[in-house]
N, C-alpha and C. Protein backbone atom coordinates (compact mmCIF):
# COMPACT_ATOMS: atom_id res chain seq x y z
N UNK A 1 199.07 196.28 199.39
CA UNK A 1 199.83 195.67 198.35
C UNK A 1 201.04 196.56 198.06
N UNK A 2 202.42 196.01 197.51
CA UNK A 2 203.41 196.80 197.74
C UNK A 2 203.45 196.49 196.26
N UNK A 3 203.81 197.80 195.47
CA UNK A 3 203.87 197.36 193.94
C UNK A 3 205.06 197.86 193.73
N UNK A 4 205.54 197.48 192.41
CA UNK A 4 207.33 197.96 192.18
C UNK A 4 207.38 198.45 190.81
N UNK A 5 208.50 199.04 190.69
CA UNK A 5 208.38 198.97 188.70
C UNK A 5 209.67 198.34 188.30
N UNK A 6 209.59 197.49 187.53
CA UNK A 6 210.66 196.49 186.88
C UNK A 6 211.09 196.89 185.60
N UNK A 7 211.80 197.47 185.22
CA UNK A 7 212.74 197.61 183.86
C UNK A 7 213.58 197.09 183.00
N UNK A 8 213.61 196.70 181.89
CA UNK A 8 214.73 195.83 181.13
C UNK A 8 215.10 196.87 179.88
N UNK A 9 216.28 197.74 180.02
CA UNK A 9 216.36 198.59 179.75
C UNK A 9 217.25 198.54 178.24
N UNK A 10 217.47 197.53 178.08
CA UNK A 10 218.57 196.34 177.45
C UNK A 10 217.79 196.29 176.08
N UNK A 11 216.44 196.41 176.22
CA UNK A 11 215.29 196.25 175.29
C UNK A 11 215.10 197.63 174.70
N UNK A 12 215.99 198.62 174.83
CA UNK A 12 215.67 200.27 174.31
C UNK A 12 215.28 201.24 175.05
N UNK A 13 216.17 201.47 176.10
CA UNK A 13 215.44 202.24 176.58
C UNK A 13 217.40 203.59 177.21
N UNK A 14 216.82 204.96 177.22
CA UNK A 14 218.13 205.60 177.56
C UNK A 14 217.92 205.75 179.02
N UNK A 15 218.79 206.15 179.42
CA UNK A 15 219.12 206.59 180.61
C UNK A 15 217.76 207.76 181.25
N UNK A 16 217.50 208.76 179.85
CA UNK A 16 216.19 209.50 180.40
C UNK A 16 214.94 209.17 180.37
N UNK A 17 214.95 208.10 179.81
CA UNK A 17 213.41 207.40 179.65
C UNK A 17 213.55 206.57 181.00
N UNK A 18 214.42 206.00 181.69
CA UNK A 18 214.85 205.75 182.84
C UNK A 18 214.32 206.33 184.08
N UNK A 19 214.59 207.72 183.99
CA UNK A 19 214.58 208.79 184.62
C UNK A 19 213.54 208.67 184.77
N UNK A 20 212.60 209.48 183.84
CA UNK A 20 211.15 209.77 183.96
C UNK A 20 210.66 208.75 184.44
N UNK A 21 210.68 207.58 184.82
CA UNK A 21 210.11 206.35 184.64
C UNK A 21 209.97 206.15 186.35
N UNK A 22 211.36 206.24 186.84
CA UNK A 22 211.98 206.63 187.92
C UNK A 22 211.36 207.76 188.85
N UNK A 23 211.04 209.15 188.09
CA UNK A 23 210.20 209.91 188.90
C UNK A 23 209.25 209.83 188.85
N UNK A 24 208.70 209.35 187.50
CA UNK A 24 207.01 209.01 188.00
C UNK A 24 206.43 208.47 188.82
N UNK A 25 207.31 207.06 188.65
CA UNK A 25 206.81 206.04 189.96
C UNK A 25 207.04 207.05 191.78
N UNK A 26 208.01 207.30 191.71
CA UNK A 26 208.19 208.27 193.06
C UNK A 26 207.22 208.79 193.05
N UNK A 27 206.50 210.04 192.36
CA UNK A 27 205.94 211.15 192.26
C UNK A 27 204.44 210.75 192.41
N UNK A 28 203.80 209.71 192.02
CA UNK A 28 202.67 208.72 191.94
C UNK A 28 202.83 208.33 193.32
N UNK A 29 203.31 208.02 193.79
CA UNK A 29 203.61 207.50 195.74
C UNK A 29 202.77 206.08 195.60
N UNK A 30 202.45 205.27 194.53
CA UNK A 30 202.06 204.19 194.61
C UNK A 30 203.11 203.22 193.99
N UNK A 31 203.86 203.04 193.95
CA UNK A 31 205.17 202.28 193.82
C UNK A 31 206.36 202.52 194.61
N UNK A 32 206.89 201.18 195.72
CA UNK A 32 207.60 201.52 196.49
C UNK A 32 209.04 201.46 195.91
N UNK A 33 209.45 200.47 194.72
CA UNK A 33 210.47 201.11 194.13
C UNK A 33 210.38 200.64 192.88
N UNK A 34 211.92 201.07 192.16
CA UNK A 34 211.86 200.93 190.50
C UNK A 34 213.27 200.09 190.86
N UNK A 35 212.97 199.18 189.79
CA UNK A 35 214.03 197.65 190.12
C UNK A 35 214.53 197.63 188.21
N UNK A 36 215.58 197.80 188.01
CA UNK A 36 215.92 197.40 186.85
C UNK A 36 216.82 196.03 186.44
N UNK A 37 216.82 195.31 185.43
CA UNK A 37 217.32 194.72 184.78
C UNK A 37 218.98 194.57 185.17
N UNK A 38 219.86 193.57 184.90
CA UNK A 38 221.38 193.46 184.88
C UNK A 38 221.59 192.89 183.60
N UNK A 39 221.31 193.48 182.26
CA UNK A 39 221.66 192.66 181.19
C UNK A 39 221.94 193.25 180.21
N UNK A 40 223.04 193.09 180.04
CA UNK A 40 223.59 194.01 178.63
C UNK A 40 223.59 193.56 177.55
N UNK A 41 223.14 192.54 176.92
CA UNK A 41 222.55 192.26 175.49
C UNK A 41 221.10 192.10 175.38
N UNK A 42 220.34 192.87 174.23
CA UNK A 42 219.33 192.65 174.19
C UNK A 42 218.65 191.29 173.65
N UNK A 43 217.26 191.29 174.24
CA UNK A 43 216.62 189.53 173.36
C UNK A 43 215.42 190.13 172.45
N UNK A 44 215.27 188.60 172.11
CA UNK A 44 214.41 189.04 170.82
C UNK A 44 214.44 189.51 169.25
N UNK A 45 213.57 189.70 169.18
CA UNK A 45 213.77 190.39 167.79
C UNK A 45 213.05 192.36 167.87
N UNK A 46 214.28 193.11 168.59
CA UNK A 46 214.18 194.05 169.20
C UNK A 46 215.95 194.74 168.77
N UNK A 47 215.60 196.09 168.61
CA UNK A 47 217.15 197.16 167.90
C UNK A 47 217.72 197.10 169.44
N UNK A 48 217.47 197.07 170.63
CA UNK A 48 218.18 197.58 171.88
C UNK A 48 218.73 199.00 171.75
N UNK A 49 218.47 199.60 171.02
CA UNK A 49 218.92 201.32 170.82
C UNK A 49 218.45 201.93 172.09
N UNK A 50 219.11 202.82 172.60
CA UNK A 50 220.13 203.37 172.42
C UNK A 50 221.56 202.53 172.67
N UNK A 51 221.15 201.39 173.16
CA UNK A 51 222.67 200.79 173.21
C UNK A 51 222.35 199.79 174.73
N UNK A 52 223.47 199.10 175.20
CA UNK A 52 223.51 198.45 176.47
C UNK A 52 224.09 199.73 177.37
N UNK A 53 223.26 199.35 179.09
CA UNK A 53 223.87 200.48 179.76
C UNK A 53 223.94 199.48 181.19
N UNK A 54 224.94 200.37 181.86
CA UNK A 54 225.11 199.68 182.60
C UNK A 54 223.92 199.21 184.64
N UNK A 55 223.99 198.94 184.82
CA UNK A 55 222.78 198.95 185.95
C UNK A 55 222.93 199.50 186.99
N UNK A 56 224.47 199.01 187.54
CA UNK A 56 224.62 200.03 188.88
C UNK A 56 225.11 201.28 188.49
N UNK A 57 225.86 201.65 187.42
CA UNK A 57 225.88 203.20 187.18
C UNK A 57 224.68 203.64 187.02
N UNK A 58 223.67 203.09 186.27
CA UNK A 58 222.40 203.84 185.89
C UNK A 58 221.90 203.91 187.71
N UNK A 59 221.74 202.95 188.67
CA UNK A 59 221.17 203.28 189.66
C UNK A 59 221.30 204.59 190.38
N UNK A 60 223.41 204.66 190.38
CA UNK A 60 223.94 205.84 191.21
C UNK A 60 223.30 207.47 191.02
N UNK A 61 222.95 207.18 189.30
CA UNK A 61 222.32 208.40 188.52
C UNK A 61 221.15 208.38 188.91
N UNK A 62 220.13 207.18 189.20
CA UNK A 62 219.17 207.44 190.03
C UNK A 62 218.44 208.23 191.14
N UNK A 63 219.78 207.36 192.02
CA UNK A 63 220.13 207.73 193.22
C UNK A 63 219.89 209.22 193.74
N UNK A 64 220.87 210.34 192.35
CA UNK A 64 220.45 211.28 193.11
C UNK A 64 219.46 211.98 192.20
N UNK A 65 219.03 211.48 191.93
CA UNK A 65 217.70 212.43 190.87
C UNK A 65 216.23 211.87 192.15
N UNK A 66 216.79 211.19 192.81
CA UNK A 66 215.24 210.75 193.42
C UNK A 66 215.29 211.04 194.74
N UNK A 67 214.54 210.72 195.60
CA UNK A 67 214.91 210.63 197.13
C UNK A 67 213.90 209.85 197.99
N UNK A 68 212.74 209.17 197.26
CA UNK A 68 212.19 208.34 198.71
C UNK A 68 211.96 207.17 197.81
N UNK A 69 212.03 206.66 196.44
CA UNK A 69 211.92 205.10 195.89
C UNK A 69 212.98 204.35 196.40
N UNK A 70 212.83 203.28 196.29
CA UNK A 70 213.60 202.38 196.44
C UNK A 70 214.47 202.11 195.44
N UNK A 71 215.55 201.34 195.00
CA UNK A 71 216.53 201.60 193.72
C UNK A 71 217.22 199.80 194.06
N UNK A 72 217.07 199.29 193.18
CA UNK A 72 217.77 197.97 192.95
C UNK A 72 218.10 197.26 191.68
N UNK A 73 218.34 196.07 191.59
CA UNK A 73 218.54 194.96 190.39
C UNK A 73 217.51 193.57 190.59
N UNK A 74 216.72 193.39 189.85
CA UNK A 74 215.68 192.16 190.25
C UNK A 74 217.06 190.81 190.63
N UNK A 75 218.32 191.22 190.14
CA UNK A 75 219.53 190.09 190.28
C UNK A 75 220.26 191.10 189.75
N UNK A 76 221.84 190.37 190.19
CA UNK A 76 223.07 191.21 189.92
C UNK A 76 224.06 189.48 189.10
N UNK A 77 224.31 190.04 188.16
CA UNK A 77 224.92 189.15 187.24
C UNK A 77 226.40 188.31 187.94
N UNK A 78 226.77 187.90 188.98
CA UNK A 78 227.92 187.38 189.23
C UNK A 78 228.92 186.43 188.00
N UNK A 79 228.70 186.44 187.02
CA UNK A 79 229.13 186.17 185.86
C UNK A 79 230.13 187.33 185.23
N UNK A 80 230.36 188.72 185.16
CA UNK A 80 230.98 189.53 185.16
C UNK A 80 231.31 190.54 186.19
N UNK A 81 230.91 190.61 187.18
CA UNK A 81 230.73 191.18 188.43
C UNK A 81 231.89 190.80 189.77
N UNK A 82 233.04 190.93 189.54
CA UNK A 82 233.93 190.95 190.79
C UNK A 82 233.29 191.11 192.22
N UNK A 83 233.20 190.68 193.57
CA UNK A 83 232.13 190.35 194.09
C UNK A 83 232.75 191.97 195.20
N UNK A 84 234.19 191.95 195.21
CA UNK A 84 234.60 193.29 196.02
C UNK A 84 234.17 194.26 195.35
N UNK A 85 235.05 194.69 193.69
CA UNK A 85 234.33 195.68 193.46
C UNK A 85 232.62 195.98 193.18
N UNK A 86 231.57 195.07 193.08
CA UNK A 86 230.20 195.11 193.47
C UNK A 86 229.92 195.62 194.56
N UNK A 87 230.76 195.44 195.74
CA UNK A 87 230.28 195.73 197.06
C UNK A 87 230.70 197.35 197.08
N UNK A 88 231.68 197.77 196.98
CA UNK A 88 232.01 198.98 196.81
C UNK A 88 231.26 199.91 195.77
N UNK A 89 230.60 199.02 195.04
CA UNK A 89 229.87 199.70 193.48
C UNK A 89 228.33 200.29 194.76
N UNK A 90 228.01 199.18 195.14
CA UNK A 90 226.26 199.30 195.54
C UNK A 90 226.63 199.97 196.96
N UNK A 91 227.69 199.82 198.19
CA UNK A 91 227.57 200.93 198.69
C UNK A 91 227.67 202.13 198.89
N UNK A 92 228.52 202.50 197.14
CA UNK A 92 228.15 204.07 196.73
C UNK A 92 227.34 204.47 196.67
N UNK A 93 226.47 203.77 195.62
CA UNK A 93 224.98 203.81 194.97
C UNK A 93 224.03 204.14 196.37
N UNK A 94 224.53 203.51 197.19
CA UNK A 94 223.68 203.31 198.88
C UNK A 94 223.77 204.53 199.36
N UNK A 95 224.89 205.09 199.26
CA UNK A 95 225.49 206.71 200.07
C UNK A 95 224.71 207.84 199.85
């Protein structure tokens, strides 16, 4: 079974709660990757503190804090998302 970890970060969560979240799953070697959210307003009846962040910057910061998870978006919002600069965004993030 291939398990993942899914994040909606939109719902309260910082960049280092991210992190940890991020190395645990690595560090555990039973999750092949950590997949976050593309949504910058929060739902519900929820503060979204620390704030909206963004997804592919948060990945790039991923990126190098980790080295064998996998790193994605369960979807990428084409609603604000220029489709060139996306491509140039995620094959940084890729590098």
């Amino acid at each position: 079974m291939d398990l993942r970890i899914f994040t909606e970060p939109q719902q309260g969560a910082s960049y280092d709660t991210l992190l940890r979240v991020a190395r645990t799953a690595e560090e555990l070697g039973a999750f092949s990757a950590f997949f976050r959210s593309d949504h910058y307003l929060k739902m519900g009846g929820v503060s979204g503190l620390p704030g909206p962040t963004d997804a592919w910057i948060t990945l790039a910061g991923l990126a190098r804090e980790t080295s064998t998870i996998r790193l994605g978006t369960l979807m990428t919002a084409a609603t604000f998302r220029l489709p060139g600069v996306l491509a140039i965004q995620v094959a940084q993030v890729d590098a």
